[in-house]
N, C-alpha and C. Protein backbone atom coordinates (compact mmCIF):
# COMPACT_ATOMS: atom_id res chain seq x y z
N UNK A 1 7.52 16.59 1.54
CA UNK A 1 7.21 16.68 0.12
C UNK A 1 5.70 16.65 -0.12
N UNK A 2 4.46 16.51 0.91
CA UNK A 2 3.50 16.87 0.69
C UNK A 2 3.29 15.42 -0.04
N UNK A 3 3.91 13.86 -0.16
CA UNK A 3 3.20 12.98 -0.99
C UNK A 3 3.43 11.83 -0.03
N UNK A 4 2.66 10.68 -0.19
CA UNK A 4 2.44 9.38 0.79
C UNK A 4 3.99 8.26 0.28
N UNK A 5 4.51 8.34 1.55
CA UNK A 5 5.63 7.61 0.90
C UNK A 5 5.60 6.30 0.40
N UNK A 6 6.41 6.04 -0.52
CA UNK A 6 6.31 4.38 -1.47
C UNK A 6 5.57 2.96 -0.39
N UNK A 7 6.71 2.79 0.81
CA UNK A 7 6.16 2.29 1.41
C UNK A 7 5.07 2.01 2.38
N UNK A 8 4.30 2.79 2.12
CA UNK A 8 2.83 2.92 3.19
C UNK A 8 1.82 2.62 1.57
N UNK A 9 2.22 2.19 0.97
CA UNK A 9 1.33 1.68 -0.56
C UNK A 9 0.76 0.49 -0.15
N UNK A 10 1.51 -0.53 0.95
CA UNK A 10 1.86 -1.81 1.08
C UNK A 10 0.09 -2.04 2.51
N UNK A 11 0.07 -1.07 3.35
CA UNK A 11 -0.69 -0.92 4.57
C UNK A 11 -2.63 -0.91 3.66
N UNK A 12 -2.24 -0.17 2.44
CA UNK A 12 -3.65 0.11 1.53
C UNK A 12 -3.95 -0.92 1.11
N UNK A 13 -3.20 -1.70 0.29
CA UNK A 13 -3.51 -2.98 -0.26
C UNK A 13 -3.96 -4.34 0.90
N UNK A 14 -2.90 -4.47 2.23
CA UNK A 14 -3.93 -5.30 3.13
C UNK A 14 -5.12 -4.78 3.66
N UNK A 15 -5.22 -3.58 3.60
CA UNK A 15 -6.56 -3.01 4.24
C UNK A 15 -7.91 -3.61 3.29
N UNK A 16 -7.23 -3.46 2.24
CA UNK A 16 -8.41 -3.67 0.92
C UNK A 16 -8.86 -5.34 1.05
N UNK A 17 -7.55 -6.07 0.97
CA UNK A 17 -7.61 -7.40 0.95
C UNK A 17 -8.57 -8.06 2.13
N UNK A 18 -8.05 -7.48 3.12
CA UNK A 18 -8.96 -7.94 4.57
C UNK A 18 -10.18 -7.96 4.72
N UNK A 19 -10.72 -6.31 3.98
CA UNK A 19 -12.24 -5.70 3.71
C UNK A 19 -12.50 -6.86 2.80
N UNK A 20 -12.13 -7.00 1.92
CA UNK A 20 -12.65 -8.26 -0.01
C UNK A 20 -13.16 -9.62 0.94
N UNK A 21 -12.24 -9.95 1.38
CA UNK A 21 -12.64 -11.10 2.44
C UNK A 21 -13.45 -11.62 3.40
N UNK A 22 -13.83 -10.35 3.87
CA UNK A 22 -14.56 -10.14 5.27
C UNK A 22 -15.97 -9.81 3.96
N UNK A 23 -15.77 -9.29 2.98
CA UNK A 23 -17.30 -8.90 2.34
C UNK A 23 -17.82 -10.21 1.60
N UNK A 24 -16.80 -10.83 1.75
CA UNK A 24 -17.09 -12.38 0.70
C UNK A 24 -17.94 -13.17 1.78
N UNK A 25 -17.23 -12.85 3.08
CA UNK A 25 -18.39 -13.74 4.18
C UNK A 25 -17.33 -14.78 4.69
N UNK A 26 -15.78 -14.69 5.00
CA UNK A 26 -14.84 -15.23 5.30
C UNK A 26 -13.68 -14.17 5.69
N UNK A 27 -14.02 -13.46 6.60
CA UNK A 27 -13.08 -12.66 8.07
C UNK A 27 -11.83 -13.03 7.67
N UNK A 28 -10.89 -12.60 8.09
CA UNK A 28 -9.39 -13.63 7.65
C UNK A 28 -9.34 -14.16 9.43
N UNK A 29 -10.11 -13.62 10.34
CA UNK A 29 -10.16 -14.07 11.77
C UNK A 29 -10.66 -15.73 11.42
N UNK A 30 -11.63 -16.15 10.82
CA UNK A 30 -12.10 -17.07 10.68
C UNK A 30 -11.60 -18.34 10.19
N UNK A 31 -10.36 -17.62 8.94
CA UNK A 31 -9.42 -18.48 8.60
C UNK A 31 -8.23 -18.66 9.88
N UNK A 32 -7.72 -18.21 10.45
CA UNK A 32 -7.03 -18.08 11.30
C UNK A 32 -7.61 -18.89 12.40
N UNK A 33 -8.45 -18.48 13.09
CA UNK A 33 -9.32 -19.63 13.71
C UNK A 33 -9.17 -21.27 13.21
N UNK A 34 -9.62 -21.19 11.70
CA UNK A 34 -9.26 -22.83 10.65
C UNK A 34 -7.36 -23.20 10.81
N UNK A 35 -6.58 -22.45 11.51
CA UNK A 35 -5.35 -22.96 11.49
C UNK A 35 -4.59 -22.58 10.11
N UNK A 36 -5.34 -21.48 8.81
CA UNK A 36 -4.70 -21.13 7.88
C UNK A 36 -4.02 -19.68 7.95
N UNK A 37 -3.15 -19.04 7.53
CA UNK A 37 -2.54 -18.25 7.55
C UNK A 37 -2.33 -18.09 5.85
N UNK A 38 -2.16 -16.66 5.60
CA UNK A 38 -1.42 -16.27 3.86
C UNK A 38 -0.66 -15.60 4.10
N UNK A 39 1.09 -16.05 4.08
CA UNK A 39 1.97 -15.42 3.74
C UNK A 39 2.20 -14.73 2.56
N UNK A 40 2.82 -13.59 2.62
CA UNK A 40 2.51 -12.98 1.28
C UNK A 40 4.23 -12.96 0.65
N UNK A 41 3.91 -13.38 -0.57
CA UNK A 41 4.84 -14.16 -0.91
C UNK A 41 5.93 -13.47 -1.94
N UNK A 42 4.97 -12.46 -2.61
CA UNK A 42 5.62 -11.11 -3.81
C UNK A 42 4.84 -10.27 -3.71
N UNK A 43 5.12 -9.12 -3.96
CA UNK A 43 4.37 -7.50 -4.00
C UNK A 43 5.06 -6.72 -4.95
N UNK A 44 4.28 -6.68 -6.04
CA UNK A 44 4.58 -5.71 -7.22
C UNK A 44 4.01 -4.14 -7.11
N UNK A 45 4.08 -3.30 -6.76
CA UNK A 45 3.09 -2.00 -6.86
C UNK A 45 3.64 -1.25 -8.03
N UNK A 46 3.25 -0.71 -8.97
CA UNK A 46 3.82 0.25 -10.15
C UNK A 46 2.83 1.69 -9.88
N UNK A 47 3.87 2.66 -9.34
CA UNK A 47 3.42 4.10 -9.10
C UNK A 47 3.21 5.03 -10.10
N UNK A 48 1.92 5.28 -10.45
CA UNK A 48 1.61 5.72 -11.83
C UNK A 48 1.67 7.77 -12.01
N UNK A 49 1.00 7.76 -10.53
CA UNK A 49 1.10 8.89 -9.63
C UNK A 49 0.76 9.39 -8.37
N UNK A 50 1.59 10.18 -7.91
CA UNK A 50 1.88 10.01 -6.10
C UNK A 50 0.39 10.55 -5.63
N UNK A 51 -0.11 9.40 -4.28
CA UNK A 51 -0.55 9.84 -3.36
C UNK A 51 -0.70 10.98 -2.43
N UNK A 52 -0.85 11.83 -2.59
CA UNK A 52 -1.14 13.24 -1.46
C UNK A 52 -1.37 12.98 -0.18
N UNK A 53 -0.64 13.99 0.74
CA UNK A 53 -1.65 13.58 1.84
C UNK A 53 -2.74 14.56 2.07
N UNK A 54 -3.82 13.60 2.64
CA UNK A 54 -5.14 13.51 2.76
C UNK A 54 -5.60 13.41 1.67
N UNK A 55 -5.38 12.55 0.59
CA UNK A 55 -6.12 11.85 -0.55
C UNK A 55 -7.18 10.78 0.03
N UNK A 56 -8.23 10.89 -0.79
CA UNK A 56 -8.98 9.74 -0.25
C UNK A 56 -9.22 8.77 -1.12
N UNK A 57 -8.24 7.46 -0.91
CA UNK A 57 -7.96 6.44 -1.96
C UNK A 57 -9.00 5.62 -2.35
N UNK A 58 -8.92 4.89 -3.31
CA UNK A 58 -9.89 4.00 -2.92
C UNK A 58 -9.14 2.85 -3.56
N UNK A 59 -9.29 1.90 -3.57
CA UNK A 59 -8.55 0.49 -3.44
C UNK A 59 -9.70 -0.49 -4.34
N UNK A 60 -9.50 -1.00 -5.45
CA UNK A 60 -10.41 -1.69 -6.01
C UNK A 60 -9.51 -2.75 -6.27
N UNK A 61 -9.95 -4.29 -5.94
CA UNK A 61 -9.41 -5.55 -6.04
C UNK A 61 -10.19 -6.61 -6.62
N UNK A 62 -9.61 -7.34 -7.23
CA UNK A 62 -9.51 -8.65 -7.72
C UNK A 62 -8.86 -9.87 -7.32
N UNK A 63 -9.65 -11.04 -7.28
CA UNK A 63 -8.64 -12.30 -6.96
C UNK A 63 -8.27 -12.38 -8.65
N UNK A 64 -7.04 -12.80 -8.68
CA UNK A 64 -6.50 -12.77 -10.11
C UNK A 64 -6.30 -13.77 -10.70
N UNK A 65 -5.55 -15.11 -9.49
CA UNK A 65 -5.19 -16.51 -9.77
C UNK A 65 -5.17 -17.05 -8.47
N UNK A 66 -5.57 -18.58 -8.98
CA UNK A 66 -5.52 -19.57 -7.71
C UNK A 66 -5.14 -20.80 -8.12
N UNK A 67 -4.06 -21.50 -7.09
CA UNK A 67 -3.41 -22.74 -7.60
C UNK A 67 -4.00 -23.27 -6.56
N UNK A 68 -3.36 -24.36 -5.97
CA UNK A 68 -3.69 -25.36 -4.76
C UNK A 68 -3.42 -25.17 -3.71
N UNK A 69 -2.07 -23.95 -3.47
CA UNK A 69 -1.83 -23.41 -2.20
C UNK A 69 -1.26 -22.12 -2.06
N UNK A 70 -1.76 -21.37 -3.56
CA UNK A 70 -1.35 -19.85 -3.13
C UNK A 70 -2.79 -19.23 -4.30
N UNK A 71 -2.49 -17.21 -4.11
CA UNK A 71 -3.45 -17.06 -4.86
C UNK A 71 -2.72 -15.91 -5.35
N UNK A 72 -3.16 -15.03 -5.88
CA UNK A 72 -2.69 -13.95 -6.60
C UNK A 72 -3.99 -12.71 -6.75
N UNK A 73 -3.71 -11.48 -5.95
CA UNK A 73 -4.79 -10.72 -6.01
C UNK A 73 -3.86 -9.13 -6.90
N UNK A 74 -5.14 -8.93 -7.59
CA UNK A 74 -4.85 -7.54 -8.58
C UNK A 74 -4.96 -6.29 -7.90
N UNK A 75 -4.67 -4.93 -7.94
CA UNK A 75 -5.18 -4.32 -7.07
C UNK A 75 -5.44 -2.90 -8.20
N UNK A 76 -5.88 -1.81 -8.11
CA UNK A 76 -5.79 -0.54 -8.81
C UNK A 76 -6.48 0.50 -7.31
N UNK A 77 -5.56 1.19 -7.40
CA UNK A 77 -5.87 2.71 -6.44
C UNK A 77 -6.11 4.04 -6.97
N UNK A 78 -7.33 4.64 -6.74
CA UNK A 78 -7.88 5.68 -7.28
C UNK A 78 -8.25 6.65 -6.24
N UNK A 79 -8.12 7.88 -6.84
CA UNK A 79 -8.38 8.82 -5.90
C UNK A 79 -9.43 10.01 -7.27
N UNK A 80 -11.16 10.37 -6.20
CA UNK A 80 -11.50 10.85 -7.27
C UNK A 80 -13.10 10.84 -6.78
N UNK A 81 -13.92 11.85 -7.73
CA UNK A 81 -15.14 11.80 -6.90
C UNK A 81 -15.70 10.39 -7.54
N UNK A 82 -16.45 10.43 -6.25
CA UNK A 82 -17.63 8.80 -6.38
C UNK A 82 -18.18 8.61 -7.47
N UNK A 83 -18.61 9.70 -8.09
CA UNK A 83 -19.71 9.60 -9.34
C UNK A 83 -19.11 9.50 -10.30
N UNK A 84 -17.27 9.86 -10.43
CA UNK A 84 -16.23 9.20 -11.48
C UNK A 84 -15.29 8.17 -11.29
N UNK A 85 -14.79 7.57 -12.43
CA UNK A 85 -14.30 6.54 -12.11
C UNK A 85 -12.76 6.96 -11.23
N UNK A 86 -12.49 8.08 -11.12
CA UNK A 86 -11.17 8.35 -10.24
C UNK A 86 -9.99 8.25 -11.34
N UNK A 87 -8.84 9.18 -10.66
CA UNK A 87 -7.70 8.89 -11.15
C UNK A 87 -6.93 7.88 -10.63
N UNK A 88 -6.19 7.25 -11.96
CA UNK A 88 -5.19 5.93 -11.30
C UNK A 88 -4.08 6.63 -10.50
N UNK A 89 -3.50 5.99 -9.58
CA UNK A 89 -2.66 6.52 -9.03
C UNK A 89 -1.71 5.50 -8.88
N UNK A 90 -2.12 4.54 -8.73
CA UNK A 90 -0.82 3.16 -8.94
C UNK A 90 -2.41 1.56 -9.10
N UNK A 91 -1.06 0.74 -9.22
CA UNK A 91 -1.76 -0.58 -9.63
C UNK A 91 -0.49 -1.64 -8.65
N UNK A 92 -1.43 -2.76 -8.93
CA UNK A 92 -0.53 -3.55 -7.87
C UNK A 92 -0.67 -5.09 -8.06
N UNK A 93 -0.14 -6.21 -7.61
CA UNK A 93 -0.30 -7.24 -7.28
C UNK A 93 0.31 -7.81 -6.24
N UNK A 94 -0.35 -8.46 -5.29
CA UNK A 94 0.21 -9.50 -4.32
C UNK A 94 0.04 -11.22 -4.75
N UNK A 95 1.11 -11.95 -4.27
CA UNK A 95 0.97 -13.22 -4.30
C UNK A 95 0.87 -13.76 -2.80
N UNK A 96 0.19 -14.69 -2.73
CA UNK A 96 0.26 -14.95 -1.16
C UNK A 96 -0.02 -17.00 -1.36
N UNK A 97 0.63 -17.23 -0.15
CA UNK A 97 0.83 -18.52 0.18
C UNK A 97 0.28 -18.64 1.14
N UNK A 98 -0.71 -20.16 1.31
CA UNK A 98 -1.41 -20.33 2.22
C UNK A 98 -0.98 -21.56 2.90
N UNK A 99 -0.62 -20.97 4.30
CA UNK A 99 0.00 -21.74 5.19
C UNK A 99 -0.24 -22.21 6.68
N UNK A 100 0.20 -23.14 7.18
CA UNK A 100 -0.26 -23.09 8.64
C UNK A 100 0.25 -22.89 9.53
N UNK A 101 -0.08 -23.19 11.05
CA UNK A 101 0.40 -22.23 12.21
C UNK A 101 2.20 -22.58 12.49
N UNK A 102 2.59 -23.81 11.63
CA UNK A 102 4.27 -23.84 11.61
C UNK A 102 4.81 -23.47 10.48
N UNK A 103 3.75 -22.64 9.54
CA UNK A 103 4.23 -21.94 8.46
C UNK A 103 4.68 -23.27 6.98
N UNK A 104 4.07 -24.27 7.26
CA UNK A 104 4.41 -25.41 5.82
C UNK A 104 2.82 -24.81 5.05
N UNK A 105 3.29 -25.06 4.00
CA UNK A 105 2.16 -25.26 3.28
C UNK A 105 0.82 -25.65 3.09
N UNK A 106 -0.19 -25.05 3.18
CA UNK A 106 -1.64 -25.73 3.03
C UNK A 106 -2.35 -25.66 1.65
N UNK A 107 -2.92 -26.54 1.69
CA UNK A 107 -3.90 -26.40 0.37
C UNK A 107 -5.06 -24.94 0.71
N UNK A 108 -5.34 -24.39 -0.28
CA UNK A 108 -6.41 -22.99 -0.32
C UNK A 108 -7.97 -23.99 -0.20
N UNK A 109 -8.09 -23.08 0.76
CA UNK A 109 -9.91 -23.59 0.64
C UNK A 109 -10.58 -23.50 -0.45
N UNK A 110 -11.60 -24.46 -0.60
CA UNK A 110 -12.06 -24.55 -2.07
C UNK A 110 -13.06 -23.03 -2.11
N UNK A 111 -13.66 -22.49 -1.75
CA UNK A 111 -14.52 -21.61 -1.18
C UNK A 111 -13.87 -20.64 -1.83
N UNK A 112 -12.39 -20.10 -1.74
CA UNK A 112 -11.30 -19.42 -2.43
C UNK A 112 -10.97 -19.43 -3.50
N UNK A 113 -10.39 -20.77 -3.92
CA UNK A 113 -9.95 -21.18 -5.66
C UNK A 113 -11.75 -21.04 -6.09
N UNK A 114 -12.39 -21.49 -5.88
CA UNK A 114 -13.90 -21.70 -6.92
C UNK A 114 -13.71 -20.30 -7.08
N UNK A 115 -13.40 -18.96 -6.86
CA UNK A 115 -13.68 -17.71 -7.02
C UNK A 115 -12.39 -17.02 -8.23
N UNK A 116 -11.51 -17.90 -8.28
CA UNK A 116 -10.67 -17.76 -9.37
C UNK A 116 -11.11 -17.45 -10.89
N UNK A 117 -10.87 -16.51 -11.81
CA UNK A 117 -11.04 -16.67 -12.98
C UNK A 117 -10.72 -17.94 -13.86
């Protein structure tokens, strides 16, 4: 059908998340190293319009919410030249839980929540 199927929506959004992290100056290697892990806990994506292949996406994120041991990141995907703001092509949210190496619950580093709206 010439379009990126529903589920490969899911591979864009950790790519983005990993990059947000690693640009904040906290690797998710680093957390992992600290004994934390983020299970991801819900994934909303709403497909506004399909992906092509060889579109060149671009992935713009937000941390959205932060409690004491999970967070909530926003997402919007655009495809479109640089010098415009791009067409939407879907929007998204993940929830994720931050946990440790036997998977119970951890509190979020403060470093994380302080970045909360």
């Amino acid at each position: 059908m010439g379009i990126v199927h529903h589920s490969r929506y899911l591979p864009y959004l950790e790519e983005g998340r990993v990059e947000y992290l690693r640009h904040l100056g906290h690797p998710y290697s680093e957390m992992r190293s600290a004994g934390l892990d983020y299970a991801v806990l819900e994934c909303f994506v709403q497909y506004r319009q399909p992906l092509r292949f060889d579109d060149q996406v671009d992935v713009h994120l937000a941390l959205a919410a932060a409690t004491r041991a999970s967070f909530q990141m926003a997402y919007l995907l655009t495809v479109g030249d640089a010098g415009d703001e791009g067409e939407v092509r879907a929007t998204a949210v993940t929830v994720h839980g931050c946990v440790n190496a036997a998977g119970r619950p951890e509190r979020l580093p403060a470093w994380l929540v302080d970045l909360a709206p």
